[in-house]
Protein backbone atom coordinates (compact mmCIF):
# COMPACT_ATOMS: atom_id res chain seq x y z
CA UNK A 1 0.00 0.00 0.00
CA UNK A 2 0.99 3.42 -0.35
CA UNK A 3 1.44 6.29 1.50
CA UNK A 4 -1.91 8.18 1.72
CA UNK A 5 -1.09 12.21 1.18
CA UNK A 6 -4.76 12.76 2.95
CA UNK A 7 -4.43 13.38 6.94
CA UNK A 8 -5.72 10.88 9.17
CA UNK A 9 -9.51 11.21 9.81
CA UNK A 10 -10.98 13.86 12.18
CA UNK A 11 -7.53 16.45 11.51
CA UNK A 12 -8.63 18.45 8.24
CA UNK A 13 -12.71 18.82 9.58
CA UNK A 14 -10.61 21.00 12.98
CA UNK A 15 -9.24 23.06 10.65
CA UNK A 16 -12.40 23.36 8.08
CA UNK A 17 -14.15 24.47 11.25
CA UNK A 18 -11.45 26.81 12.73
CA UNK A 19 -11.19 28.50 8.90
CA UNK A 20 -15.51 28.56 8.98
CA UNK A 21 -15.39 30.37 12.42
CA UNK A 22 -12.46 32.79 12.12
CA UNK A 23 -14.11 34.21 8.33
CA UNK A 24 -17.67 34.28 10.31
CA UNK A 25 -16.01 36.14 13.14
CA UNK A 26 -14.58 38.44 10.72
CA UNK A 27 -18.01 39.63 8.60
CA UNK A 28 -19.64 39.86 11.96
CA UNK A 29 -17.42 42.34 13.23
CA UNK A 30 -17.20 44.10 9.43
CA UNK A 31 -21.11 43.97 9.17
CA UNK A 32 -20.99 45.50 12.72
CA UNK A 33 -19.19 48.28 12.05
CA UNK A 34 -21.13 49.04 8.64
CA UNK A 35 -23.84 48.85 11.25
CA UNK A 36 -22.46 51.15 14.02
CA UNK A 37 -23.38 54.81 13.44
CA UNK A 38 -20.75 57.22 14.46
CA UNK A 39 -21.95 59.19 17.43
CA UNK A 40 -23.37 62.66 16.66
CA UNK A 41 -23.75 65.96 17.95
CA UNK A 42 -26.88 66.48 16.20
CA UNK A 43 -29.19 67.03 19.22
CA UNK A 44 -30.31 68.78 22.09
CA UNK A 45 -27.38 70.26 24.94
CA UNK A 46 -27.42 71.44 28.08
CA UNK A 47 -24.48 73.78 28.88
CA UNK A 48 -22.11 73.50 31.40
CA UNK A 49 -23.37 76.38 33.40
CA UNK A 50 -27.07 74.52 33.70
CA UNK A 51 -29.10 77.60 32.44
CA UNK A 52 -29.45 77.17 28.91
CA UNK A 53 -29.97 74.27 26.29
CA UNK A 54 -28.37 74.45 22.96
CA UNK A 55 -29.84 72.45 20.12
CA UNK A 56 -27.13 71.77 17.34
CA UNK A 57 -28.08 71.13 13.87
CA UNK A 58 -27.17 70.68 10.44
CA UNK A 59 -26.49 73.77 8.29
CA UNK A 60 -25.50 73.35 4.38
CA UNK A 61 -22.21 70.78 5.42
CA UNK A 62 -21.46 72.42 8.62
CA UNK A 63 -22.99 72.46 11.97
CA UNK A 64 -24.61 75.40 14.24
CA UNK A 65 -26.88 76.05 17.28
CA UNK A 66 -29.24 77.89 19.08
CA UNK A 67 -30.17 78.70 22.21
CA UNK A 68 -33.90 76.62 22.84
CA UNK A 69 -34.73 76.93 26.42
CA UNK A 70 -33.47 78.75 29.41
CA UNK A 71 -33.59 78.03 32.93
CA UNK A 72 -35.07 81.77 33.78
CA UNK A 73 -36.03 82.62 30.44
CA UNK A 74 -37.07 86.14 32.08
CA UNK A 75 -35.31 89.29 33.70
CA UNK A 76 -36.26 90.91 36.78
CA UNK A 77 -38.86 92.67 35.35
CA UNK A 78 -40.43 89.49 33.90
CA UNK A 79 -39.11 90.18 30.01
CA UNK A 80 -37.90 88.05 27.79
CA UNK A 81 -33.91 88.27 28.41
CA UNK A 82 -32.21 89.87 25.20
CA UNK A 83 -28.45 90.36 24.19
CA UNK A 84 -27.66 93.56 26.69
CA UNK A 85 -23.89 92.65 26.56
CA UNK A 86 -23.35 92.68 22.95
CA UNK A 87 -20.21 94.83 21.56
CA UNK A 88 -22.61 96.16 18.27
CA UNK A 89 -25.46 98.54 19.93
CA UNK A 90 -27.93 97.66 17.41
CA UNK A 91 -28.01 94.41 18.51
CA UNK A 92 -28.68 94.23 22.31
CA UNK A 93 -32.61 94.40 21.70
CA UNK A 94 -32.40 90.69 20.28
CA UNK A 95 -33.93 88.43 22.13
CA UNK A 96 -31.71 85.42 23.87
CA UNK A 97 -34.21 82.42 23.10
CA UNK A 98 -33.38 81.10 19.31
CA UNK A 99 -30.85 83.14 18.88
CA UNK A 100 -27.90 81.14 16.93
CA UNK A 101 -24.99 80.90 19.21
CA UNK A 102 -22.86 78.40 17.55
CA UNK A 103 -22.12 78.39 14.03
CA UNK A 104 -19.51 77.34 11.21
CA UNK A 105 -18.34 74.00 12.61
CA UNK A 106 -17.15 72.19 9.69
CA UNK A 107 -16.27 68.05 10.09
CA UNK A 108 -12.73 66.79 9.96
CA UNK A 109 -11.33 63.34 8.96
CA UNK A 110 -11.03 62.54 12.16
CA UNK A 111 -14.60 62.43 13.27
CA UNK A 112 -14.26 66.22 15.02
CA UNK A 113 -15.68 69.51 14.24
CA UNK A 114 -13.47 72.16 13.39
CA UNK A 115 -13.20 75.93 12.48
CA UNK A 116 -16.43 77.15 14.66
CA UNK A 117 -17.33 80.40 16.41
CA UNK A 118 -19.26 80.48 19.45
CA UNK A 119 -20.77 83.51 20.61
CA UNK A 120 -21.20 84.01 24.78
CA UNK A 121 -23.85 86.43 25.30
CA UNK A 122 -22.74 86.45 29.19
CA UNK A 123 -19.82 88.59 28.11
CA UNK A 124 -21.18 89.39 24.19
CA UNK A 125 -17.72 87.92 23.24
CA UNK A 126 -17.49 85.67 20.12
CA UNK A 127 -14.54 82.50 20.22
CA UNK A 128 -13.57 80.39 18.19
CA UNK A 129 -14.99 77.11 18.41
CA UNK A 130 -13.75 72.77 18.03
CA UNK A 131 -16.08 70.41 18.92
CA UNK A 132 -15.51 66.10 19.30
CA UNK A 133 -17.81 63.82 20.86
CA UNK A 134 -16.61 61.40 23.05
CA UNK A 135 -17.61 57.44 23.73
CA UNK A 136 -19.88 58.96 26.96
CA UNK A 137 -22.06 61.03 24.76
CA UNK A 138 -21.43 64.05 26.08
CA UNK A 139 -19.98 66.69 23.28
CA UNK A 140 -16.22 69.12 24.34
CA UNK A 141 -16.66 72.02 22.92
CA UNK A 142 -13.02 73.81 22.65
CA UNK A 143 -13.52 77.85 23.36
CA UNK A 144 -10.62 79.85 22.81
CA UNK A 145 -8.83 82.92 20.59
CA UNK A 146 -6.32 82.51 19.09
CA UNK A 147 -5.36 79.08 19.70
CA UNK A 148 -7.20 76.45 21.52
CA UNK A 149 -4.16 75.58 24.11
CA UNK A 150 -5.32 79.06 25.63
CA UNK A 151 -8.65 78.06 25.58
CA UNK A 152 -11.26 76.34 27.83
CA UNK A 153 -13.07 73.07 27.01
CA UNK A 154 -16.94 72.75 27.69
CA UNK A 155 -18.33 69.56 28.36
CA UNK A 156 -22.70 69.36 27.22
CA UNK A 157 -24.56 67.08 28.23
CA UNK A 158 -27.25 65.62 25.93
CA UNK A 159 -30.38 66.24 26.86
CA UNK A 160 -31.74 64.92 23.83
């Protein structure tokens, strides 16, 4: 008799089975992560300082926000709180509640948002403004002049 070239019974099925399971491991994670949505800002915020919520929203290929709900929506005299620190005098007789407060962020490579302005109408000062998103759902904004290692970073919460 000769040699057989096959392997002995039993030895080829292991490795027909190990081959099967490793490829079905591999589409499940690829189909996964086809799957997975990256996480967005799109949404509803609440800022740091728990008095306002900021929706952020699409606009053309970049991303902005407004100001949708305040904690005391009113002054002292019960009106509706407007822009009273703004540097342009024309514009302190806008009202606070919709008005767009975060504007220009465009999306990088990297899954961040870049090249923003922020405007703080507790000092009427506009920043500029990077944004990322992190794996606990809650978005770092990046407020600064110049260059964000002399900024501040913001962390919203979502609300929604």
């Amino acid at each position: 008799m000769r040699p057989s070239s096959r392997m002995p019974p039993g030895k080829g099925h292991w490795k027909c089975r190990r081959l099967i399971g490793a490829t079905f491991l591999v589409a499940l994670f690829a189909v996964g992560a086809a799957w997975a949505k990256p996480a967005s800002p799109v949404g509803i915020w609440l800022h740091p300082n728990q008095r306002i919520h900021v929706e952020i929203v699409p606009c053309e290929n970049r991303l902005c926000g407004q100001i949708v709900w305040f904690r005391w929506p009113n002054d002292a005299e019960g009106l509706p709180l407007v822009d009273l620190k703004n540097p342009n005098p024309a514009l302190r007789g806008r009202p606070l509640m919709g008005l767009q407060v975060l504007d220009g962020l465009l999306r990088a490579e990297d899954g961040t948002w870049g090249n923003g302005r922020i405007y703080n109408p507790d000092d009427g000062a506009e920043y500029q403004a990077n944004m990322s998103i992190g794996d606990d759902d809650a978005v770092r904004v990046r407020v600064f002049r110049l260059m964000p290692i002399f900024g501040e970073t913001l962390i919203w919460t979502r609300v929604r």
